[in-house]
PDB file of N, CA and C in Angstrom:
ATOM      1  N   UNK A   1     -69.158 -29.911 -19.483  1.00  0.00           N
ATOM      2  CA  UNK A   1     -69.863 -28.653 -19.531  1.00  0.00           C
ATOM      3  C   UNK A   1     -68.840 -27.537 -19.718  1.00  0.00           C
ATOM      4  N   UNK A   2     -69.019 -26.427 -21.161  1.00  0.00           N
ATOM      5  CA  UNK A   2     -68.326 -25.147 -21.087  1.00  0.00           C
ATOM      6  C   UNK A   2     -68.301 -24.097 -20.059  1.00  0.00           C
ATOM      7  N   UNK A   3     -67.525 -23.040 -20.264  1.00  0.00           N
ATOM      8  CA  UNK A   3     -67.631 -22.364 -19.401  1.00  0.00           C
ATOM      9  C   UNK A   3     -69.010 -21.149 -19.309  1.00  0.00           C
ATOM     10  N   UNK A   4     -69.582 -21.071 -18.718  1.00  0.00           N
ATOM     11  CA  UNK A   4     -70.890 -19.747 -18.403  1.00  0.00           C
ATOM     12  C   UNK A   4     -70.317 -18.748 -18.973  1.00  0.00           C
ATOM     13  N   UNK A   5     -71.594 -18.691 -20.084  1.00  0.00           N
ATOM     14  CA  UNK A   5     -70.937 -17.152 -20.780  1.00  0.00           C
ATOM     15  C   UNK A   5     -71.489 -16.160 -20.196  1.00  0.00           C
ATOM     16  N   UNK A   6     -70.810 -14.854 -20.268  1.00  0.00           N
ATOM     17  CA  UNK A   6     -70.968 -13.429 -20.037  1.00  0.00           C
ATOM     18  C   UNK A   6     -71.742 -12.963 -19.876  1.00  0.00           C
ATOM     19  N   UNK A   7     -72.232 -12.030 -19.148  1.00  0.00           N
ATOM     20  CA  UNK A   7     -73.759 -11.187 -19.658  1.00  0.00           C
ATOM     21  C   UNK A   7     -73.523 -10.191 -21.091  1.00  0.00           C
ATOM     22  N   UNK A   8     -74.758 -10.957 -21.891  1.00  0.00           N
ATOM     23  CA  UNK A   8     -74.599 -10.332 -23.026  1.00  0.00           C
ATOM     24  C   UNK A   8     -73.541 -10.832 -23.950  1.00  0.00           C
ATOM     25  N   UNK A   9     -73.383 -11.784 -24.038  1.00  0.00           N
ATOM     26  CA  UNK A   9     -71.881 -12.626 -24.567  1.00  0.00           C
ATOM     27  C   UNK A   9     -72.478 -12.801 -26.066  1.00  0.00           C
ATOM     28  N   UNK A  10     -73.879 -13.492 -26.036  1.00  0.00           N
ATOM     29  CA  UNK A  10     -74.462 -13.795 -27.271  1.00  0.00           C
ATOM     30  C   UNK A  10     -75.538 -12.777 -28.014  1.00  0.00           C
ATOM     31  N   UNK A  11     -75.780 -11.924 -27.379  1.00  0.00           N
ATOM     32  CA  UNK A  11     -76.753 -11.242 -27.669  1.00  0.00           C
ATOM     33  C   UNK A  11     -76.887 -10.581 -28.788  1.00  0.00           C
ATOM     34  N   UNK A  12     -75.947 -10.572 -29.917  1.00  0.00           N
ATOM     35  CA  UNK A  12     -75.756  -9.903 -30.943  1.00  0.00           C
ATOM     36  C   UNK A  12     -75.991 -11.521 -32.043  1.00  0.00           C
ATOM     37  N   UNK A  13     -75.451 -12.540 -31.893  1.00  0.00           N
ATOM     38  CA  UNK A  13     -75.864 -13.807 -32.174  1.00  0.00           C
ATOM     39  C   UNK A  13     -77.539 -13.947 -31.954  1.00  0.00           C
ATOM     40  N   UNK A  14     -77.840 -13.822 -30.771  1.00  0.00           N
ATOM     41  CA  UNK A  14     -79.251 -14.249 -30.925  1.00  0.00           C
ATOM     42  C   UNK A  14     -80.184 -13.412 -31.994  1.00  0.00           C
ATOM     43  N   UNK A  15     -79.705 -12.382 -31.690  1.00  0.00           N
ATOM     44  CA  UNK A  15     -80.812 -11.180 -32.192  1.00  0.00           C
ATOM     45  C   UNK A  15     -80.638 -11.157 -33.850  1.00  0.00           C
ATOM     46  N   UNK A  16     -79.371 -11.519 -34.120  1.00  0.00           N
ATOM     47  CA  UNK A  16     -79.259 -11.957 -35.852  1.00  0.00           C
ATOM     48  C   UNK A  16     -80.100 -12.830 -36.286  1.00  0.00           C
ATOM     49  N   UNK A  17     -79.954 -13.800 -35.503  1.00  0.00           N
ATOM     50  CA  UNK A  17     -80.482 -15.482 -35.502  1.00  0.00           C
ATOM     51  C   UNK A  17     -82.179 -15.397 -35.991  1.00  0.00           C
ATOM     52  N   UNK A  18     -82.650 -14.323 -35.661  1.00  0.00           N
ATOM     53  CA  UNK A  18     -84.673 -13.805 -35.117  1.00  0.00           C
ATOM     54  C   UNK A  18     -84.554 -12.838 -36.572  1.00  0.00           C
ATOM     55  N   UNK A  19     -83.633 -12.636 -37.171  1.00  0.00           N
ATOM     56  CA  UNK A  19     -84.013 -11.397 -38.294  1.00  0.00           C
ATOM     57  C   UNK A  19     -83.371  -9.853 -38.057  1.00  0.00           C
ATOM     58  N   UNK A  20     -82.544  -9.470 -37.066  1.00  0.00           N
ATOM     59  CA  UNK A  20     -81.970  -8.782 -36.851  1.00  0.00           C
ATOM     60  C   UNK A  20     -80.290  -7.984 -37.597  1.00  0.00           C
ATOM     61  N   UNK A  21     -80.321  -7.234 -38.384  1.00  0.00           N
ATOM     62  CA  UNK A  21     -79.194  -7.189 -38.967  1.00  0.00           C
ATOM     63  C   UNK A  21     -78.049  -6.182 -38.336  1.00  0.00           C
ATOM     64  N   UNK A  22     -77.039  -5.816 -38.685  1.00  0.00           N
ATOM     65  CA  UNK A  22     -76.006  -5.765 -38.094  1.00  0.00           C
ATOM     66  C   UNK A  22     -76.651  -3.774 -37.881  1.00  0.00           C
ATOM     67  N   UNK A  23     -76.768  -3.235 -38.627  1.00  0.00           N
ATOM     68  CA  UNK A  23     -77.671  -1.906 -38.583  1.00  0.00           C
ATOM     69  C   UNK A  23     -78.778  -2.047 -37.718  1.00  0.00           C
ATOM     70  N   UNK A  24     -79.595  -2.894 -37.484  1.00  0.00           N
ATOM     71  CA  UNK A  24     -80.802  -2.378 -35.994  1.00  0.00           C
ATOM     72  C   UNK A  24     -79.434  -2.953 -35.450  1.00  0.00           C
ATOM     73  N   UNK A  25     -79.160  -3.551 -35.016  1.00  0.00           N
ATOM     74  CA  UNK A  25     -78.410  -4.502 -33.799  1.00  0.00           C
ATOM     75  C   UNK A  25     -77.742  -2.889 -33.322  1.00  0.00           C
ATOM     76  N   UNK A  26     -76.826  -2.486 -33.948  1.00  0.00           N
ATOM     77  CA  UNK A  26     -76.451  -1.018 -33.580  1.00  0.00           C
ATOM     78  C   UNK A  26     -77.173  -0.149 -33.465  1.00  0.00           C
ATOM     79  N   UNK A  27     -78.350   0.131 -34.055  1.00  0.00           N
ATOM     80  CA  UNK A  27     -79.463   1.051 -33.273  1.00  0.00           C
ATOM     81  C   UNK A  27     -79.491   0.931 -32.150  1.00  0.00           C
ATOM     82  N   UNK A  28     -79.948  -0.390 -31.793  1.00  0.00           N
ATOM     83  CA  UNK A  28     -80.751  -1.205 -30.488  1.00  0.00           C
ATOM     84  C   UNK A  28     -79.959  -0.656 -29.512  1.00  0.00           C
ATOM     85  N   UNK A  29     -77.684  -1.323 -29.806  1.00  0.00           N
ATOM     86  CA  UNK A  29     -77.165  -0.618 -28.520  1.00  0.00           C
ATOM     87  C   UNK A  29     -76.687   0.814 -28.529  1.00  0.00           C
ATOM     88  N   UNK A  30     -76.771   1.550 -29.579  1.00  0.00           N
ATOM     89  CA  UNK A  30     -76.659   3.269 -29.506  1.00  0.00           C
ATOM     90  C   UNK A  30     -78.043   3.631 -28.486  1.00  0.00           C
ATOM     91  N   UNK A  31     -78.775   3.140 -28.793  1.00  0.00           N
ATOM     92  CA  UNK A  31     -80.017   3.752 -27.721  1.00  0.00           C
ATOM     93  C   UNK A  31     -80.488   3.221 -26.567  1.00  0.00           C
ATOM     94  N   UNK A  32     -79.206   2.460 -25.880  1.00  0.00           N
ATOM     95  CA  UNK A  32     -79.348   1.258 -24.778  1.00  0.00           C
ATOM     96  C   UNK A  32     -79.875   0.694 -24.132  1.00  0.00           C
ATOM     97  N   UNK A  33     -80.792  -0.328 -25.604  1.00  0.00           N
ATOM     98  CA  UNK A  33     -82.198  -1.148 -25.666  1.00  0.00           C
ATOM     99  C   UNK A  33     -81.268  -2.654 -25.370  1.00  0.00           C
ATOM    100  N   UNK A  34     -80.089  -2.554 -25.583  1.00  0.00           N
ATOM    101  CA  UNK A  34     -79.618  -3.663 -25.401  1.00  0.00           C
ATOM    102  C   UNK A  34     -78.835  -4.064 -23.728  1.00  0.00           C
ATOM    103  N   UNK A  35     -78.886  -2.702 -23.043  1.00  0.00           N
ATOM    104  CA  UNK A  35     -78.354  -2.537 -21.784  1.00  0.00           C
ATOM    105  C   UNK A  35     -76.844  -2.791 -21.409  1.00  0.00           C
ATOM    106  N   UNK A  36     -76.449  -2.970 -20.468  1.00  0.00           N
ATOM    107  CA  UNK A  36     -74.845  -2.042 -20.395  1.00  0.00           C
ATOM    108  C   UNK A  36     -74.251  -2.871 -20.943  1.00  0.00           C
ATOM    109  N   UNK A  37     -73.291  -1.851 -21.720  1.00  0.00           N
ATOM    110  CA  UNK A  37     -72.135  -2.223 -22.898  1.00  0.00           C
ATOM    111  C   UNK A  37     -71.515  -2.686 -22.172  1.00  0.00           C
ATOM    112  N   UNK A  38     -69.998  -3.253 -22.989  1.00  0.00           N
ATOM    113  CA  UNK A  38     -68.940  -4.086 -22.564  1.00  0.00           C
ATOM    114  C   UNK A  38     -68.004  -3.380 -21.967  1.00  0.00           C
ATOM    115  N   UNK A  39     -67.811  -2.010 -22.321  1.00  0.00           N
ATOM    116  CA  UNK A  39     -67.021  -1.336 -21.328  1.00  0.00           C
ATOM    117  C   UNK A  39     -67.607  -0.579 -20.064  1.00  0.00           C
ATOM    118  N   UNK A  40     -68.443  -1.343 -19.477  1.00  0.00           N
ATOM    119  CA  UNK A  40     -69.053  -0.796 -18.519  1.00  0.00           C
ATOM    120  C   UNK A  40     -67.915  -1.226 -17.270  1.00  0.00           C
ATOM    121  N   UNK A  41     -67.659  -0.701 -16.192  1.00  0.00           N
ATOM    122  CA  UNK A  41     -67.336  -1.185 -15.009  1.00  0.00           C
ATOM    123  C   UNK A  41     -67.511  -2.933 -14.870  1.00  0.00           C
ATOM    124  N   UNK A  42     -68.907  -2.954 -14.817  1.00  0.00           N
ATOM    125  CA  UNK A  42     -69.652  -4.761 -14.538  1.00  0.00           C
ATOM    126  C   UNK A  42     -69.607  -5.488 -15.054  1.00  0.00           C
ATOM    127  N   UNK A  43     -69.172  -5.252 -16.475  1.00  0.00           N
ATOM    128  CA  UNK A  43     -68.823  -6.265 -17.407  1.00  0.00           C
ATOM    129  C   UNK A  43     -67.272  -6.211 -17.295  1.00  0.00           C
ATOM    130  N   UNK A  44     -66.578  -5.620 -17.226  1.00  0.00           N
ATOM    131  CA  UNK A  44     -64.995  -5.987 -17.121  1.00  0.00           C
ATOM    132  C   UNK A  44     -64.249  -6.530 -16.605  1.00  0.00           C
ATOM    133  N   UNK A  45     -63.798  -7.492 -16.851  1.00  0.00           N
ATOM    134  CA  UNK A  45     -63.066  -8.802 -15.775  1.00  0.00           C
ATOM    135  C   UNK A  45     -62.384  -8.184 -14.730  1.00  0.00           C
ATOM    136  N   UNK A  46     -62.714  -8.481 -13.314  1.00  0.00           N
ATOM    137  CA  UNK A  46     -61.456  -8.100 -11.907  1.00  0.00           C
ATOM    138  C   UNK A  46     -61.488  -8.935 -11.622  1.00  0.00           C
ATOM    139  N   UNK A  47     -60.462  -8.867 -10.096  1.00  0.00           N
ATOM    140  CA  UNK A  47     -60.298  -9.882  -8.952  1.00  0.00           C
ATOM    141  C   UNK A  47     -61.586 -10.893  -9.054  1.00  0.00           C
ATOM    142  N   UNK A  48     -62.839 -10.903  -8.658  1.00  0.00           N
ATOM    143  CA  UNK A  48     -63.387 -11.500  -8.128  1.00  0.00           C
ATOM    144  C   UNK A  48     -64.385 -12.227  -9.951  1.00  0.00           C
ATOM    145  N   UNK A  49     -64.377 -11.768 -10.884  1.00  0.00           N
ATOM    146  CA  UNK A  49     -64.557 -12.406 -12.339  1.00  0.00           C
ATOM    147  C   UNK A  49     -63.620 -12.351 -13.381  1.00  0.00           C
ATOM    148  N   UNK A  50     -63.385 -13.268 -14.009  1.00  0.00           N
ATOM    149  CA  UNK A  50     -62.085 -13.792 -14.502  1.00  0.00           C
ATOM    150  C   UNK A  50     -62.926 -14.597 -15.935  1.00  0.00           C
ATOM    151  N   UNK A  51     -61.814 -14.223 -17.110  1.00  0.00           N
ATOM    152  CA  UNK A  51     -62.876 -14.972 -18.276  1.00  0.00           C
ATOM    153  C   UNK A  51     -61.937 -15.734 -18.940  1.00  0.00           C
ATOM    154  N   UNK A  52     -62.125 -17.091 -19.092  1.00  0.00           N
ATOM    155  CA  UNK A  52     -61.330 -17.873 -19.290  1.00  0.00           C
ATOM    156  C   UNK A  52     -61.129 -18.245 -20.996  1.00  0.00           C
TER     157      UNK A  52
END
């Protein structure tokens, strides 16, 4: 078994995958339908999450 991906790791993959192109996909997270970006605090690896 791989390692557990990220929150939001694939989400730009899935949403292509359904008909989604790279223009909505950037709508979606400019108007944060896609919910917190990667430079959020919670997504950024510390002490206690680590990404291998």
């Amino acid at each position: 078994m791989g390692a557990i991906p990220g929150l939001g790791e694939h989400t730009d993959s899935a949403l292509a995958a359904v008909g989604f192109d790279t223009d909505d996909i950037a709508r979606l997270r400019a108007t944060g339908a896609l919910g917190i970006e990667a430079d959020h605090p919670i997504r950024r690896p510390g002490p206690e999450r680590t990404t291998q």
